[in-house]
C-alpha atoms as a PDB file:
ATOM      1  CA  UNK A   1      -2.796  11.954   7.569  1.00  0.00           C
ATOM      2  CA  UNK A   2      -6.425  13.119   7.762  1.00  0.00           C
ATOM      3  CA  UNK A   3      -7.755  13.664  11.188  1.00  0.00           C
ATOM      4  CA  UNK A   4     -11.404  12.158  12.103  1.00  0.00           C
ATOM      5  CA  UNK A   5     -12.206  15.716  13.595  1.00  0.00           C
ATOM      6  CA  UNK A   6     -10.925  18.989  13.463  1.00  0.00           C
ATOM      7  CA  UNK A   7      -9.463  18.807  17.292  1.00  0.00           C
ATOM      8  CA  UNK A   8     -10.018  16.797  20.513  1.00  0.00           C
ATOM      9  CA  UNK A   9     -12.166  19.373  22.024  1.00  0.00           C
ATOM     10  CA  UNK A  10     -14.601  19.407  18.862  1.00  0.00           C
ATOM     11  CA  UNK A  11     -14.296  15.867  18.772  1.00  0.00           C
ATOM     12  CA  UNK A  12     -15.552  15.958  22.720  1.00  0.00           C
ATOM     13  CA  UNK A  13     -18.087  18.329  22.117  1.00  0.00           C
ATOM     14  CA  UNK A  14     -19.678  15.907  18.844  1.00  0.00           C
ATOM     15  CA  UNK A  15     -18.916  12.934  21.413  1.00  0.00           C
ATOM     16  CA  UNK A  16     -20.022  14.165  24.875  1.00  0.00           C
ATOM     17  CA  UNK A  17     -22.778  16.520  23.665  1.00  0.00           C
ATOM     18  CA  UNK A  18     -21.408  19.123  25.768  1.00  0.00           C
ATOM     19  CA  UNK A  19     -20.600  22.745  24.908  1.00  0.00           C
ATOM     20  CA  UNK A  20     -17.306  23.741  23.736  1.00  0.00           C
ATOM     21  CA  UNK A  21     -16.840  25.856  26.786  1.00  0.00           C
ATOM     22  CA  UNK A  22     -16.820  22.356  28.831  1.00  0.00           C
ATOM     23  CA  UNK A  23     -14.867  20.525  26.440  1.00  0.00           C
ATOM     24  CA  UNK A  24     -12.106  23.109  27.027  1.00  0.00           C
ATOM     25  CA  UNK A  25     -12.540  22.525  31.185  1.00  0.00           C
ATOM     26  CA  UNK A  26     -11.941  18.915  30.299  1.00  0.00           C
ATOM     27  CA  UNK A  27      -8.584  19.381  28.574  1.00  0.00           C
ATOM     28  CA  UNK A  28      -7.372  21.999  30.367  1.00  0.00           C
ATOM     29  CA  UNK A  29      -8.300  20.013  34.124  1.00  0.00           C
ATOM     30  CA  UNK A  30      -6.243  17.331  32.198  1.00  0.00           C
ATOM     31  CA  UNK A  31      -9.058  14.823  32.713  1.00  0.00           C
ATOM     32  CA  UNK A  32      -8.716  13.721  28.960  1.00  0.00           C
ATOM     33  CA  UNK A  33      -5.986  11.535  27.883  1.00  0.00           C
ATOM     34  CA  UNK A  34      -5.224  10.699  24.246  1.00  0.00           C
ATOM     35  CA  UNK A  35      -3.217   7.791  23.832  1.00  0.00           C
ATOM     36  CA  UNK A  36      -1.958   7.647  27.304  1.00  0.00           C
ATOM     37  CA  UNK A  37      -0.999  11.460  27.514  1.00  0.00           C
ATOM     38  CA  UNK A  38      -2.603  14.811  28.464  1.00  0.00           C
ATOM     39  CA  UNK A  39      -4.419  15.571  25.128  1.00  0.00           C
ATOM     40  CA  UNK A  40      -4.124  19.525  24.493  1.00  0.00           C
ATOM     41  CA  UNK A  41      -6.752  21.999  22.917  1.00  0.00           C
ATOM     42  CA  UNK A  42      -5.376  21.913  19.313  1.00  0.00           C
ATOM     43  CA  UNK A  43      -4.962  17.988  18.798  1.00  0.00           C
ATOM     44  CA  UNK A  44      -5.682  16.277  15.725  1.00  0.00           C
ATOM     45  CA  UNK A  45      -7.385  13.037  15.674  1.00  0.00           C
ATOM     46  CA  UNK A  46      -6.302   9.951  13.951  1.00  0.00           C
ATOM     47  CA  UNK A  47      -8.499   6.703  13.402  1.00  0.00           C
ATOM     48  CA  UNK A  48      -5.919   4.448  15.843  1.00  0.00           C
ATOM     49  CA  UNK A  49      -5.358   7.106  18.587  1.00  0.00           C
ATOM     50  CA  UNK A  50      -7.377   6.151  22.228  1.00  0.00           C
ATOM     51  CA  UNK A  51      -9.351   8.686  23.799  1.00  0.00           C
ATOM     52  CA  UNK A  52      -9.900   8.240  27.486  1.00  0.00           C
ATOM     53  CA  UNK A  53     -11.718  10.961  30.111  1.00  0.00           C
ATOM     54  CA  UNK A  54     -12.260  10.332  33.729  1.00  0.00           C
ATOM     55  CA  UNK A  55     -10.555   6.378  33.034  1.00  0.00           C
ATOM     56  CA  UNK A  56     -13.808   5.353  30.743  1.00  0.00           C
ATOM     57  CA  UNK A  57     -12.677   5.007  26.993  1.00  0.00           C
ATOM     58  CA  UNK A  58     -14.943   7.077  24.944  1.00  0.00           C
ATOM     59  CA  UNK A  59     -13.030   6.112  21.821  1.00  0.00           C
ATOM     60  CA  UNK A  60     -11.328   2.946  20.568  1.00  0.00           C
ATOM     61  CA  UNK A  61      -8.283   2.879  17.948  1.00  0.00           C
ATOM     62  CA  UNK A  62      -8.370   1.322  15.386  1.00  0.00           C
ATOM     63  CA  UNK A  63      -6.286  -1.955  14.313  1.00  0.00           C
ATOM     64  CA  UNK A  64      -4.664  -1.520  10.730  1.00  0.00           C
ATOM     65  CA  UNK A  65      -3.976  -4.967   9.144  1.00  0.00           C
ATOM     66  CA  UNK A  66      -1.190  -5.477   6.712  1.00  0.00           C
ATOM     67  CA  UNK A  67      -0.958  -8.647   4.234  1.00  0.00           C
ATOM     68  CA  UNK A  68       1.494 -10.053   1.872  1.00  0.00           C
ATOM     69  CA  UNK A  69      -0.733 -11.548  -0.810  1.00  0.00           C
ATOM     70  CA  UNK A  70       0.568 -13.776  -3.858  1.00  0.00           C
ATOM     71  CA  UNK A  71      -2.478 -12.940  -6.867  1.00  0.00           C
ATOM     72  CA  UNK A  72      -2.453 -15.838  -8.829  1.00  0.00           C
ATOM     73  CA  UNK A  73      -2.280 -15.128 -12.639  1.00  0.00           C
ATOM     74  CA  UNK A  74      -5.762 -14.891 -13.694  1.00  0.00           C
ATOM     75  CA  UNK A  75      -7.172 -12.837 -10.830  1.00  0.00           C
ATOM     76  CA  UNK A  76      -8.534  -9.536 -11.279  1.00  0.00           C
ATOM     77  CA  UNK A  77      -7.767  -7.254  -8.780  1.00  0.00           C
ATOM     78  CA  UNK A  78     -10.884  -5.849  -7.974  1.00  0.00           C
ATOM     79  CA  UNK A  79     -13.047  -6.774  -4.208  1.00  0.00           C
ATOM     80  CA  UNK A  80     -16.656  -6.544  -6.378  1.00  0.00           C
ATOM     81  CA  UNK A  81     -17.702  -9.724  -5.795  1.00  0.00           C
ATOM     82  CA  UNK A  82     -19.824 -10.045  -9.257  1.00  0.00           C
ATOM     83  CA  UNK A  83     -16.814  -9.747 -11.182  1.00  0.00           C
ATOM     84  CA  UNK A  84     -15.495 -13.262 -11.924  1.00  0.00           C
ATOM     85  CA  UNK A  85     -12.918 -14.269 -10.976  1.00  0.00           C
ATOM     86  CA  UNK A  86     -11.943 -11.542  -8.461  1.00  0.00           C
ATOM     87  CA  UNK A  87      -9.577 -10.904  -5.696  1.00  0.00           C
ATOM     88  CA  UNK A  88     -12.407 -10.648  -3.797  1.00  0.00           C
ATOM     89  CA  UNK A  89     -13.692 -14.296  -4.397  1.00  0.00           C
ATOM     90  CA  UNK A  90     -10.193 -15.454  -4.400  1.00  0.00           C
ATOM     91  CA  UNK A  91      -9.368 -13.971  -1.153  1.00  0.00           C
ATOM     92  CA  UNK A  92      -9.808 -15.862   1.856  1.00  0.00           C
ATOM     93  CA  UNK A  93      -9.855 -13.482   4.753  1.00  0.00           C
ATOM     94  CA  UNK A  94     -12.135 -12.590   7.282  1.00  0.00           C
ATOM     95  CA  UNK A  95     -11.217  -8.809   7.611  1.00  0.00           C
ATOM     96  CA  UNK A  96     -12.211  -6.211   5.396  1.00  0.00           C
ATOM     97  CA  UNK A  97      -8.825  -4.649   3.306  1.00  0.00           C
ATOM     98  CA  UNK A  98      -8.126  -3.560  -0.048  1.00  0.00           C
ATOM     99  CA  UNK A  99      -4.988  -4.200  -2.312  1.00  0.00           C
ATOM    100  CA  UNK A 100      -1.964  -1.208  -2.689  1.00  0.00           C
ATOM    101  CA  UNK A 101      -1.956  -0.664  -6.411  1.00  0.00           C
ATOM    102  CA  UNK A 102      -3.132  -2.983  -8.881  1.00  0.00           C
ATOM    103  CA  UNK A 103      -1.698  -6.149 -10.713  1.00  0.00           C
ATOM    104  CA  UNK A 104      -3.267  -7.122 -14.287  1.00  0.00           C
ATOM    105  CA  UNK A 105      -5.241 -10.194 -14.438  1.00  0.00           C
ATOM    106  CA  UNK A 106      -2.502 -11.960 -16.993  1.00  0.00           C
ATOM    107  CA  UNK A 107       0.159 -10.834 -14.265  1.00  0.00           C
ATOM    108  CA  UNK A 108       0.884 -12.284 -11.027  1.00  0.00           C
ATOM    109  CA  UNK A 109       2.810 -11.889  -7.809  1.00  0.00           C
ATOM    110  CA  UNK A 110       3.196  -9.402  -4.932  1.00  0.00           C
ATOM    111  CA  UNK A 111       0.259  -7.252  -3.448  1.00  0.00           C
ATOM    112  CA  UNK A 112       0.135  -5.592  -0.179  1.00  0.00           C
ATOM    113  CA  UNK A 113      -3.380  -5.681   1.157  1.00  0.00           C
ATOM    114  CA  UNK A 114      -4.876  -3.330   4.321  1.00  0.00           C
ATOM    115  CA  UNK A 115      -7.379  -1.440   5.954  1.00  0.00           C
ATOM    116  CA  UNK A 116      -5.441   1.466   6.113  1.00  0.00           C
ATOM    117  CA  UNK A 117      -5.950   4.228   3.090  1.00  0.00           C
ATOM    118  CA  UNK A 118      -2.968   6.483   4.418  1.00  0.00           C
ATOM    119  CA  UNK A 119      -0.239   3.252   3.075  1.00  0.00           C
ATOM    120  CA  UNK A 120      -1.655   3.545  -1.069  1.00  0.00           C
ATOM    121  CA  UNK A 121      -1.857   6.863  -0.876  1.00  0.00           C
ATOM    122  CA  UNK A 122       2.115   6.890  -0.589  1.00  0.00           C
ATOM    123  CA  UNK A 123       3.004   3.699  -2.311  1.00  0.00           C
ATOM    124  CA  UNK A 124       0.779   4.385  -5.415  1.00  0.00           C
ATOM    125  CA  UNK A 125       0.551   8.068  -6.130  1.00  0.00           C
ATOM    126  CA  UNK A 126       3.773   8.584  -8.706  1.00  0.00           C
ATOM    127  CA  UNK A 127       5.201  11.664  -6.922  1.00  0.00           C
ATOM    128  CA  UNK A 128       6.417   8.915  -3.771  1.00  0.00           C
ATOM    129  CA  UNK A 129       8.891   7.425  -6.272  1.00  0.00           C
ATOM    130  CA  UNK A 130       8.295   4.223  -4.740  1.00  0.00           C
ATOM    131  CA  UNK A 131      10.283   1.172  -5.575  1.00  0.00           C
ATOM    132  CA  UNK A 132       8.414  -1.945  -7.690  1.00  0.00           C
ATOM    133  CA  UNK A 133      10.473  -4.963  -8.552  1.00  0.00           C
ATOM    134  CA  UNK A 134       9.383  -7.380 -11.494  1.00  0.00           C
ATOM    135  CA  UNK A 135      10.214 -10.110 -13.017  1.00  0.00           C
ATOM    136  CA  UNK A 136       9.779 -10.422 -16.402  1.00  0.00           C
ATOM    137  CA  UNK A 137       9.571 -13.034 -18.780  1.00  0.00           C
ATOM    138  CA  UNK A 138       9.106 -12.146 -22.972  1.00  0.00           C
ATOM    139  CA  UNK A 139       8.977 -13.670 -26.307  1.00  0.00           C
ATOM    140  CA  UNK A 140      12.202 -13.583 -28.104  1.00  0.00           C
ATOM    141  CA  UNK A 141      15.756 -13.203 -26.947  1.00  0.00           C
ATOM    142  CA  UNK A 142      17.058 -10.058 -25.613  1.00  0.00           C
ATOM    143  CA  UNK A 143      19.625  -7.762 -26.661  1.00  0.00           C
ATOM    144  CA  UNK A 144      21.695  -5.488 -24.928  1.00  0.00           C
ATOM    145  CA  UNK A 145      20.000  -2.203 -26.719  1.00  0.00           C
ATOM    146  CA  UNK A 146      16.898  -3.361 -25.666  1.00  0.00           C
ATOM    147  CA  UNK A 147      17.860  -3.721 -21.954  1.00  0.00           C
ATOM    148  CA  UNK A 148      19.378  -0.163 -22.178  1.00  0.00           C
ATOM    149  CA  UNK A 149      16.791   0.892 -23.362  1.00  0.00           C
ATOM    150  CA  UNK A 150      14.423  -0.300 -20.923  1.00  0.00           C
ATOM    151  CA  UNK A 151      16.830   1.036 -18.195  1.00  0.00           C
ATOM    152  CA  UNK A 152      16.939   4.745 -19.589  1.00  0.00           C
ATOM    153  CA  UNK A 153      13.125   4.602 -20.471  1.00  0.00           C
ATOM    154  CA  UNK A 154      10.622   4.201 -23.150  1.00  0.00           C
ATOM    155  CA  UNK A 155       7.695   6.217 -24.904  1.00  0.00           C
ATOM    156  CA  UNK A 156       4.580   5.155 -24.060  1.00  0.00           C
ATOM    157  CA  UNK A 157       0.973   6.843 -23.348  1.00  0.00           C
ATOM    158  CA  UNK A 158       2.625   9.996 -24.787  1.00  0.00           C
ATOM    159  CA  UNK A 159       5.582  10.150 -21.738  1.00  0.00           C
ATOM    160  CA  UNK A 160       8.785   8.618 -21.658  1.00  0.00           C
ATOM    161  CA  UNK A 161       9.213   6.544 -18.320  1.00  0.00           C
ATOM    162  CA  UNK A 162      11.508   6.851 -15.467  1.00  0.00           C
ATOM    163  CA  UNK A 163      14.953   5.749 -15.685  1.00  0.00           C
ATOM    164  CA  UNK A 164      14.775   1.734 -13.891  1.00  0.00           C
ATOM    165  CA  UNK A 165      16.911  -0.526 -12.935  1.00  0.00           C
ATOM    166  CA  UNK A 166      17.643  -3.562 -15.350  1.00  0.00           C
ATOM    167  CA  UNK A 167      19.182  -7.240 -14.657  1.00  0.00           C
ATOM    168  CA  UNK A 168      19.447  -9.670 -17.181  1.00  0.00           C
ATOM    169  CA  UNK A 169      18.508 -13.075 -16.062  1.00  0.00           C
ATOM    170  CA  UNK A 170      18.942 -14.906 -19.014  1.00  0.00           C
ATOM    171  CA  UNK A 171      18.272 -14.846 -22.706  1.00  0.00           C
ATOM    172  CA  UNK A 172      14.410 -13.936 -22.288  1.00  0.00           C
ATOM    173  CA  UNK A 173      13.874 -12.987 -18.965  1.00  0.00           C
ATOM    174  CA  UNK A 174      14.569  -9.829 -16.755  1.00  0.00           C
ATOM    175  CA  UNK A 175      14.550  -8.509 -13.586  1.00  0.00           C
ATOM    176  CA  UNK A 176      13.663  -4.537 -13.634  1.00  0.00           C
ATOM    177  CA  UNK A 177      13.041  -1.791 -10.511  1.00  0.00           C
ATOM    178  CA  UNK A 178      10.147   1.161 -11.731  1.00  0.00           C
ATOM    179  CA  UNK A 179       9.509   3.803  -9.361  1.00  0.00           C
ATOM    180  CA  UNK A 180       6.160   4.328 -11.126  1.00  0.00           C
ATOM    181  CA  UNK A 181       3.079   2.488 -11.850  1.00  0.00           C
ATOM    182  CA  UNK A 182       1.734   3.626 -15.583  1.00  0.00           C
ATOM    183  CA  UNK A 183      -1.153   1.372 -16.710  1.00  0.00           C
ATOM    184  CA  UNK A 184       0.111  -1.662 -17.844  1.00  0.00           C
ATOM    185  CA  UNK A 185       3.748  -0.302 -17.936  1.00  0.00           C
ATOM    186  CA  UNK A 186       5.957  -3.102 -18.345  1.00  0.00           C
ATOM    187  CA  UNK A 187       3.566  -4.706 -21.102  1.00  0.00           C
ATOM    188  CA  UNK A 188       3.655  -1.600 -22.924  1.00  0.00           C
ATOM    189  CA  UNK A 189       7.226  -0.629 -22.775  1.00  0.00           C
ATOM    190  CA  UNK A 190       8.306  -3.991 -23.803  1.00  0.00           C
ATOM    191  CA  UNK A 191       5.817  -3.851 -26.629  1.00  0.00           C
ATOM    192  CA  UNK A 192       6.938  -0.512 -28.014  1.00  0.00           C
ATOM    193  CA  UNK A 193      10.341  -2.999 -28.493  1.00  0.00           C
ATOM    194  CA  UNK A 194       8.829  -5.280 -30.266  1.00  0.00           C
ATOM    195  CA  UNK A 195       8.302  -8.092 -27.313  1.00  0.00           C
ATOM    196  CA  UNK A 196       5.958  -9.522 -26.158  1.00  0.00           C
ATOM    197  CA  UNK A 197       5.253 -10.496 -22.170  1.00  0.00           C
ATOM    198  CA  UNK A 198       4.939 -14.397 -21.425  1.00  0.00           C
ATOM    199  CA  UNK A 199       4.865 -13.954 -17.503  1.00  0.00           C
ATOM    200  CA  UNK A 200       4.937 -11.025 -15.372  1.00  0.00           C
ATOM    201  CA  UNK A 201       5.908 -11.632 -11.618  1.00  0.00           C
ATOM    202  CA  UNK A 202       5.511  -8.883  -8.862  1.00  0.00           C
ATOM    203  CA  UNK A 203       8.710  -9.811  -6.098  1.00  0.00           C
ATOM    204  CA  UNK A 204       8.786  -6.979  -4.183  1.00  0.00           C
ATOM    205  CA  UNK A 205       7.085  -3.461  -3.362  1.00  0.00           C
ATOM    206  CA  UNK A 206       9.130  -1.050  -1.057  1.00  0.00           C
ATOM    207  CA  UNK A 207      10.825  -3.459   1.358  1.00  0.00           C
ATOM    208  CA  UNK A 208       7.878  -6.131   0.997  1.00  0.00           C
ATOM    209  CA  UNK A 209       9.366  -8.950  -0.504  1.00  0.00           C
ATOM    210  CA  UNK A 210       7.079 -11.962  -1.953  1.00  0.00           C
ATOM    211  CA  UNK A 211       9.400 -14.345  -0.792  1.00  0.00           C
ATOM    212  CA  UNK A 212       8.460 -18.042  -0.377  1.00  0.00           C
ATOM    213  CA  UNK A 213       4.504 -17.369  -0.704  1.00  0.00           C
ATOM    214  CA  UNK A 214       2.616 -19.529  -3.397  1.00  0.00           C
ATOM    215  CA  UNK A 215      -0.351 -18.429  -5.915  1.00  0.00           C
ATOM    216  CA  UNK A 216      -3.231 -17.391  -3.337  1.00  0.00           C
ATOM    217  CA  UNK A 217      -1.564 -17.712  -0.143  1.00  0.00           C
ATOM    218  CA  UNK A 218      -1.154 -14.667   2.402  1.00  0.00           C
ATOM    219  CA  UNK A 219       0.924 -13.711   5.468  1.00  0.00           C
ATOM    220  CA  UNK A 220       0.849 -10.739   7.995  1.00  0.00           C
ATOM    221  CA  UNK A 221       3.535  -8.436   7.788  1.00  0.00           C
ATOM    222  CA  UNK A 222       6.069  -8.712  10.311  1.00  0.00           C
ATOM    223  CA  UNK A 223       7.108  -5.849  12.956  1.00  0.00           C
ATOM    224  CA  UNK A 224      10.105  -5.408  11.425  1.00  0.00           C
ATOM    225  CA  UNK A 225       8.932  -5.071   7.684  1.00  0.00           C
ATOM    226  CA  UNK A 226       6.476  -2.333   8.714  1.00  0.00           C
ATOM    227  CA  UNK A 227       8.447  -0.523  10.428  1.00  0.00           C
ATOM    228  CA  UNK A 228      10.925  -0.230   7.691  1.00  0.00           C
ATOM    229  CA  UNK A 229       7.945  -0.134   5.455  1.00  0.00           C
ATOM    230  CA  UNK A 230       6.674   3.437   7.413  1.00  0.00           C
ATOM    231  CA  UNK A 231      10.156   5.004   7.391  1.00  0.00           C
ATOM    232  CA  UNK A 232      10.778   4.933   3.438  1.00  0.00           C
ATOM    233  CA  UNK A 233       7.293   6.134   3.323  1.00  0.00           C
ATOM    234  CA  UNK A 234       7.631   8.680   5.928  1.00  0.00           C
ATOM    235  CA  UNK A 235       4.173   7.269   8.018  1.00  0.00           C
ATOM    236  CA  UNK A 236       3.826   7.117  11.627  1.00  0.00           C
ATOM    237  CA  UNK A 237       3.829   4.291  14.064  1.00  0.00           C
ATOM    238  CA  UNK A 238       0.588   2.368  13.587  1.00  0.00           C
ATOM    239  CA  UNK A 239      -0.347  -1.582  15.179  1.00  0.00           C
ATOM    240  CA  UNK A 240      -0.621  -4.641  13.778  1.00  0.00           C
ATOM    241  CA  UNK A 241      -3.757  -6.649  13.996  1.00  0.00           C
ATOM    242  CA  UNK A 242      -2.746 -10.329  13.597  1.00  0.00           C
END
């Protein structure tokens, strides 16, 4: 994760206005205590750690917030408040976060929203290999080629996707696991076979699970989910902010 400063004592020198020769006095006198502990010369910064010196805090942490959001079909998921019919007008919190990855407006289902930029970076980029459950409703029966086919992976946008895993549900529907996020993937794999998508339904990202949430309602994670949530995505501890 990105540190706010290079180190604690440059972060005490910007802070305190001192030199860097009594920055170093501070740490070394162990008058400066970063999250509870003797902070040491070389220490990185992070936006939720607590900076104390002398018992006065001279910096806060900061509170990460984590939602469970249902986006109704019809929502696009963009904050800009001139765009109708936004997440951002649909949205009814009083905290400032932004959704993990994006959701089509004809598509519906699971987002994760938060303040805290470190979570998309390794849910969304493609390299994390994340896990992305659908549901997936077409036009016309399947077959078992076409499920196979969907499982090994399909050309699209010049690339063939990642191998996923497919359940049948019943004669049009289908539940499938991507590890990737290609623009309008599912659409445009089950296009390339000839289908067509009549609902799309996000159910789960990493361990977050939709669950009993309906179109436009919300929920804070619980511990539990984030902290299995920052093991399979190799983050820190961080706090809730309920």
């Amino acid at each position: 994760m990105k540190a706010i400063s290079a180190s604690l004592k440059f972060f005490l020198v910007q802070k305190l206005q001192i030199s860097n020769k009594e920055a170093l006095q501070h740490i070394l006198s162990g008058r400066v205590l970063v999250n509870g502990k003797k902070g040491n010369l070389a220490q990185p910064l992070h936006p939720e750690d607590v900076v104390i010196i002398d018992q006065q805090v001279i910096k806060e942490g900061k509170e990460f917030i984590y939602l469970a959001y249902y986006k109704p079909r019809g929502i696009e998921s963009t904050l800009n408040q001139n765009i109708a019919h936004s997440l951002g007008q649909a949205l009814n919190f009083s905290e400032k976060v932004f959704p993990v990855g994006r959701l089509d407006k004809e598509s519906e289902g699971l987002m994760l929203l938060t303040n805290h930029g470190q979570i998309y970076d390794r849910i969304v980029h493609a390299k994390n290999h994340q896990e992305k459950e659908y549901l997936v409703t077409v036009n016309n029966p399947l077959t078992p080629a076409v499920l196979a086919q969907l499982a090994s992976g399909v050309e699209i946008m010049g690339q063939r996707t990642r191998p996923a895993v497919v359940n049948q549900v019943n004669s049009t529907a289908f539940n499938i696991i991507l590890t990737q996020g290609l623009n309008r993937q599912i659409r445009r794999m089950c296009y390339k076979l000839g289908y067509g998508v009549e609902r799309l339904i996000r159910k789960r990202l990493v361990n977050i699970e939709l669950g009993n949430l309906e179109p436009g309602e919300w929920r804070h994670l619980t511990s539990n989910e984030l902290a299995v949530l920052q093991e399979k995505i190799a983050l820190r501890n961080y706090r809730i902010f309920y």
